[in-house]
N, C-alpha and C. Protein backbone atom coordinates (compact mmCIF):
# COMPACT_ATOMS: atom_id res chain seq x y z
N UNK A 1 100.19 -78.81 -36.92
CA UNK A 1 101.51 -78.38 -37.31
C UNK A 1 102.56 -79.47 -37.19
N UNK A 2 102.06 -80.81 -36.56
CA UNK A 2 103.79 -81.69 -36.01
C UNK A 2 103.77 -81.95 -37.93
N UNK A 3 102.96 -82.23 -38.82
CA UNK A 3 103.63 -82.51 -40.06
C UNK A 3 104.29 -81.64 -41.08
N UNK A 4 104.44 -80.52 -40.53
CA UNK A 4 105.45 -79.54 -40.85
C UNK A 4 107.06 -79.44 -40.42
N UNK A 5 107.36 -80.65 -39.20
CA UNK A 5 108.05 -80.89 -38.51
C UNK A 5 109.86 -81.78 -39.26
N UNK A 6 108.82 -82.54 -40.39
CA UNK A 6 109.84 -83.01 -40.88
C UNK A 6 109.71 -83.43 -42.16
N UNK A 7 110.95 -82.64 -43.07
CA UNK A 7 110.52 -82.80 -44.32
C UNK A 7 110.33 -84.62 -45.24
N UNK A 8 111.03 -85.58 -44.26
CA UNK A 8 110.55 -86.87 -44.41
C UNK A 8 109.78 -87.75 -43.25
N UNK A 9 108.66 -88.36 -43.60
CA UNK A 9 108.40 -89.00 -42.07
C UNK A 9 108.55 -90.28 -42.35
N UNK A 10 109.51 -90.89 -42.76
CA UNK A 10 110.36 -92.16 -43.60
C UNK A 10 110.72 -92.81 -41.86
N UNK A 11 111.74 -92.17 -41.54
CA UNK A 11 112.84 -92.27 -40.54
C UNK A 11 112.41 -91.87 -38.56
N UNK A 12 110.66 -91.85 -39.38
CA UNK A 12 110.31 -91.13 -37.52
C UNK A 12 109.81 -92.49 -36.89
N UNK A 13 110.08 -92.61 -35.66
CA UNK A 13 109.61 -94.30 -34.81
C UNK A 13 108.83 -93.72 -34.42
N UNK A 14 108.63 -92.49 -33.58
CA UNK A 14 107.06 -92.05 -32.80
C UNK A 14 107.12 -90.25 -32.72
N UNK A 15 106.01 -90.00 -32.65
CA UNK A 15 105.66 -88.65 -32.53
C UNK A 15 104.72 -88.45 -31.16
N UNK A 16 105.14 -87.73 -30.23
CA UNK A 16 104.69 -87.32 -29.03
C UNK A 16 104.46 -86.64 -28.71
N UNK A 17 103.53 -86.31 -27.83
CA UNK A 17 103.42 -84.74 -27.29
C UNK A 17 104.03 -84.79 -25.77
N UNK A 18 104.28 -84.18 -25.10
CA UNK A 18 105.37 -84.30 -23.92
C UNK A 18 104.97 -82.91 -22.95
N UNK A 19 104.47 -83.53 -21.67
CA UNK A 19 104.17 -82.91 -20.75
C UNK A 19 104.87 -81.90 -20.11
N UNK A 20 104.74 -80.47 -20.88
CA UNK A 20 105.73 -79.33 -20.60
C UNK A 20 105.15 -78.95 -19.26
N UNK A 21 103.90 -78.81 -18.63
CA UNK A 21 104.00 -78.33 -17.00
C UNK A 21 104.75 -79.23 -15.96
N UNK A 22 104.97 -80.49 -16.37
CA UNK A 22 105.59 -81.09 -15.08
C UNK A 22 107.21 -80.60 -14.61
N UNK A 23 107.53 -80.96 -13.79
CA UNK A 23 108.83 -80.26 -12.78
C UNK A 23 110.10 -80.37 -13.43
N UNK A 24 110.53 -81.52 -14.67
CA UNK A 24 111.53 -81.55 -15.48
C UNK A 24 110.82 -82.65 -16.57
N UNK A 25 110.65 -81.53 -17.28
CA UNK A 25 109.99 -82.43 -18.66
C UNK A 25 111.32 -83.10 -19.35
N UNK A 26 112.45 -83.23 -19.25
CA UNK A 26 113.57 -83.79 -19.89
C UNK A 26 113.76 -85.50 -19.27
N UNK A 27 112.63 -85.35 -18.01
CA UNK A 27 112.33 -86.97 -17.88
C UNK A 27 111.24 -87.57 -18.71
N UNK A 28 110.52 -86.70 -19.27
CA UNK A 28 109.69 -87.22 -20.13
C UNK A 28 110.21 -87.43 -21.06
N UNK A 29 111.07 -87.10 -21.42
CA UNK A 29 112.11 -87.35 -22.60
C UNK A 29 112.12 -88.85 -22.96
N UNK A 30 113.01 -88.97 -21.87
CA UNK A 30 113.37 -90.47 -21.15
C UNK A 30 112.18 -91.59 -21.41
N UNK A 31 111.33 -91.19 -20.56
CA UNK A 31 110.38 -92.31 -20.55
C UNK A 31 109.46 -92.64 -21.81
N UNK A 32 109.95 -91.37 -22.90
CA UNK A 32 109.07 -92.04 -24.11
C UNK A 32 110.05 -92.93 -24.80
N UNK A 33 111.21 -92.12 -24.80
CA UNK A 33 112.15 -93.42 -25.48
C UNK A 33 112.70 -94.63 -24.72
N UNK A 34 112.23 -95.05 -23.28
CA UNK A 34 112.22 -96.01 -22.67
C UNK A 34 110.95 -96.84 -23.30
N UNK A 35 109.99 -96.02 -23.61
CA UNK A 35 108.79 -96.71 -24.13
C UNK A 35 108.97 -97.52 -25.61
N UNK A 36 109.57 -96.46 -26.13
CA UNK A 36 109.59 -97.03 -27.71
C UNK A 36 110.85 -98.17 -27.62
N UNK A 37 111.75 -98.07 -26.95
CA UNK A 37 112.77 -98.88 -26.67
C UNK A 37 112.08 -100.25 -26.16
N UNK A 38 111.22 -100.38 -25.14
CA UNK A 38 110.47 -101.54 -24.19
C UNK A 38 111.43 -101.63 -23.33
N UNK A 39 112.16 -100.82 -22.61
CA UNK A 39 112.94 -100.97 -21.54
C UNK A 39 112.66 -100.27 -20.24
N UNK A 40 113.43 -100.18 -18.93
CA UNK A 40 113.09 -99.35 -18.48
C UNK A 40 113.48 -97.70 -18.14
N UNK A 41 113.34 -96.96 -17.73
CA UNK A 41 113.89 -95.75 -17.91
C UNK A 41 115.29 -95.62 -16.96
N UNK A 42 115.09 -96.09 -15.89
CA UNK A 42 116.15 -95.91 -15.14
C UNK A 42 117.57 -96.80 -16.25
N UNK A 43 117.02 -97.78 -17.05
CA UNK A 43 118.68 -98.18 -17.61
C UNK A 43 118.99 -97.44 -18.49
N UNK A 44 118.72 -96.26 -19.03
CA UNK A 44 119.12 -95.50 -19.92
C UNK A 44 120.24 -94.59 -19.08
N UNK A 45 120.67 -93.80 -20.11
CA UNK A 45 121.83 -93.09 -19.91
C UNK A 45 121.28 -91.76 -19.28
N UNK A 46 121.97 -91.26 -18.79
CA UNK A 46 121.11 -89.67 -18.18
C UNK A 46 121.26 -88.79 -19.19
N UNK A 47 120.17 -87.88 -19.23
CA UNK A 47 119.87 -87.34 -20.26
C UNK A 47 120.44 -85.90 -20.34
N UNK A 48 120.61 -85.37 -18.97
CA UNK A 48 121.45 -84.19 -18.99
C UNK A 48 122.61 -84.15 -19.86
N UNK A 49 123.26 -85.30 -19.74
CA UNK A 49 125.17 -84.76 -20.57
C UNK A 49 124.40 -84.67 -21.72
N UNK A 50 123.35 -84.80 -22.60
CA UNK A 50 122.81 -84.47 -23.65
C UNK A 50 122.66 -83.19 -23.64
N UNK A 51 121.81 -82.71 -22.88
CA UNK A 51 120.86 -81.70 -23.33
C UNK A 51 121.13 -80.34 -21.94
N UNK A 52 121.86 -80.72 -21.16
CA UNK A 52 121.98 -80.27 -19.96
C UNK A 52 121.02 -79.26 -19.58
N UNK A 53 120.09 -78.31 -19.55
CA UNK A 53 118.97 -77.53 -18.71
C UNK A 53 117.93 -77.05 -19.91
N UNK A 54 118.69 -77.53 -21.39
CA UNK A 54 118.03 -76.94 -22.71
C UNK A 54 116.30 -76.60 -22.65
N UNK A 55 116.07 -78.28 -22.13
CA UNK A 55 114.46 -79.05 -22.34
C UNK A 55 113.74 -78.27 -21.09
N UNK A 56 114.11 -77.81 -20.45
CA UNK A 56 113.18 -77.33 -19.18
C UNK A 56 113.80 -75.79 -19.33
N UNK A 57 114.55 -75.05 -20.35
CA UNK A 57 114.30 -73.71 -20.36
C UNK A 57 113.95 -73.64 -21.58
N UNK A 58 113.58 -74.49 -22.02
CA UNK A 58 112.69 -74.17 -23.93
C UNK A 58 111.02 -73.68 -23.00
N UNK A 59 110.81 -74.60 -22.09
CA UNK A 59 109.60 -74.48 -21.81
C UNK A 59 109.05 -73.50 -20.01
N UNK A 60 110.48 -73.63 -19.66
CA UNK A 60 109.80 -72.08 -19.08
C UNK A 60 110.29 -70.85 -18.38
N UNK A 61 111.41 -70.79 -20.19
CA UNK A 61 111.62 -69.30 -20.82
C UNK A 61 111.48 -69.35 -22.14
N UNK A 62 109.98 -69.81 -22.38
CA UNK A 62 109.85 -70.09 -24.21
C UNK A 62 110.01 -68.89 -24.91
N UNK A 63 110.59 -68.69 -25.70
CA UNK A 63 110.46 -67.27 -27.15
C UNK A 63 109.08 -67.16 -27.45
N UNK A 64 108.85 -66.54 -28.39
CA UNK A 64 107.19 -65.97 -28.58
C UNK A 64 106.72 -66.90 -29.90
N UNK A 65 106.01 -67.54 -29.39
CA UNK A 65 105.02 -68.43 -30.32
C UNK A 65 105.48 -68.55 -31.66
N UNK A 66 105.53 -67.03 -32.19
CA UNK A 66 106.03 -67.51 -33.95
C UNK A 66 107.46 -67.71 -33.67
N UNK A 67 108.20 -67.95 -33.28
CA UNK A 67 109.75 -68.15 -32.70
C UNK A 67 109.83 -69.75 -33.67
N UNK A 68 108.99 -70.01 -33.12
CA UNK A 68 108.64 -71.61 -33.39
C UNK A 68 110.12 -72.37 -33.44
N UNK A 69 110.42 -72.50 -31.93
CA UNK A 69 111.82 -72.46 -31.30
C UNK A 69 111.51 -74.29 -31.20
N UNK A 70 113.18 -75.17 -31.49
CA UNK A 70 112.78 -76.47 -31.50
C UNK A 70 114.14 -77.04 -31.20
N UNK A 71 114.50 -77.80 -29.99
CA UNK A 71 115.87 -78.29 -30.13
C UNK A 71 115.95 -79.66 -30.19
N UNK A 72 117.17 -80.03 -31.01
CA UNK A 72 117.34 -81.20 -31.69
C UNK A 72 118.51 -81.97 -30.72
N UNK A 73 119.07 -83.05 -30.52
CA UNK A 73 120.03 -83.54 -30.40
C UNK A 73 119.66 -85.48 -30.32
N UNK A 74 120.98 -85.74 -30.21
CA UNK A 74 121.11 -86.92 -30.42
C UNK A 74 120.86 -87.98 -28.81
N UNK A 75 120.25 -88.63 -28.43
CA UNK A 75 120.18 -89.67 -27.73
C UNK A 75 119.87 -91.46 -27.60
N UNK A 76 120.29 -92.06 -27.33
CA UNK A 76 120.27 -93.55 -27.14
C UNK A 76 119.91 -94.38 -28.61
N UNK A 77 120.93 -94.02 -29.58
CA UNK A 77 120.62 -93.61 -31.00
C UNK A 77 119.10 -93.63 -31.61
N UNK A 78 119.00 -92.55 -30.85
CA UNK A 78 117.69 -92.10 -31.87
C UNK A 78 118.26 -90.32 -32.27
N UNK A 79 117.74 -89.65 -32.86
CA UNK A 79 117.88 -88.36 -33.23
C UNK A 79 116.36 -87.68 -32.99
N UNK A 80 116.48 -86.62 -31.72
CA UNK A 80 115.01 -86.30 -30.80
C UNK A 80 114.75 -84.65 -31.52
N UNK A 81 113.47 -84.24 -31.81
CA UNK A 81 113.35 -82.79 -31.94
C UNK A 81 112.17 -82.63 -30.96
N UNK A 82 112.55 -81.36 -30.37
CA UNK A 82 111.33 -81.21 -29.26
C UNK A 82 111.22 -79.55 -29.43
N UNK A 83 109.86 -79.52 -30.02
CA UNK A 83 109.63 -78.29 -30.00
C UNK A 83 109.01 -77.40 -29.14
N UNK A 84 108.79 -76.28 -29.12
CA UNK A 84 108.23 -75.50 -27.63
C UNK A 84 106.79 -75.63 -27.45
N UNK A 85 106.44 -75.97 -28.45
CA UNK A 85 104.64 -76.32 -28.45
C UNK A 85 104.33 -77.80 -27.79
N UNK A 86 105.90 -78.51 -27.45
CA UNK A 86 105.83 -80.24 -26.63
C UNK A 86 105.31 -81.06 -27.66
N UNK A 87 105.59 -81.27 -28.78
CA UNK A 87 105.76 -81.88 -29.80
C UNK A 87 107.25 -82.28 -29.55
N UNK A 88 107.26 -83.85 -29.69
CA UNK A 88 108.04 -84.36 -29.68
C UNK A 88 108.22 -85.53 -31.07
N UNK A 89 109.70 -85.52 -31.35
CA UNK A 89 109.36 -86.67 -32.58
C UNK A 89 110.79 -87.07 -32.97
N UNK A 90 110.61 -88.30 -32.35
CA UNK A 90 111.90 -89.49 -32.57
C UNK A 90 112.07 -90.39 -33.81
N UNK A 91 113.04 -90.01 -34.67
CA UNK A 91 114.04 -90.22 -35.26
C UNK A 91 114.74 -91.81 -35.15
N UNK A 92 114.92 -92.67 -35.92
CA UNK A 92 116.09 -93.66 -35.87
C UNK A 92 117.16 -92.78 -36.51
N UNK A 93 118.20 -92.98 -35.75
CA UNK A 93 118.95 -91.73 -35.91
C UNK A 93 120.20 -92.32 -36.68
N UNK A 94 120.31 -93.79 -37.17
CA UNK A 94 121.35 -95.03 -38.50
C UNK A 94 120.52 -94.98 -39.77
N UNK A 95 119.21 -94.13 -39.73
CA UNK A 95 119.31 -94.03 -40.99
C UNK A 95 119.28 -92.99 -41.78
């Protein structure tokens, strides 16, 4: 299903899957786009004023499967969609 995700895959840098059991998956956030960046995670910006508790109640108070529930926002210019299935998929978000 992630190629249902976006009607162009022109503009995607990486597609991830993202470890929804761990204790705040919104650091996994972080550390993939620390990855795709080559930096480290701690110099990024905190990710809460983004997304503030969104990413860790998509995943555990998810809607019901066909919900096919997915939140989008903007970080460290990239443009992030993370869906409840932990499909993740980053965006250059200038073009």
């Amino acid at each position: 299903m992630p190629g249902s995700i976006d009607p162009s895959d022109d503009d995607v840098v990486t597609r991830r899957t993202l470890d929804t059991s761990r204790d705040a998956p919104a650091i996994g956030l972080v550390e993939i786009v620390a990855d795709v960046d080559g930096t480290d995670a701690m110099e990024l910006a905190p990710i809460y004023d983004r997304t503030d508790d969104l990413v860790a109640d998509l995943f555990e108070s998810p809607p019901e499967a066909d919900a096919d529930a997915k939140l989008e926002f903007s970080y460290q210019g990239y443009r992030i969609t993370v869906r409840q299935d932990g499909t993740v998929v980053i965006r250059d978000s200038s073009e």
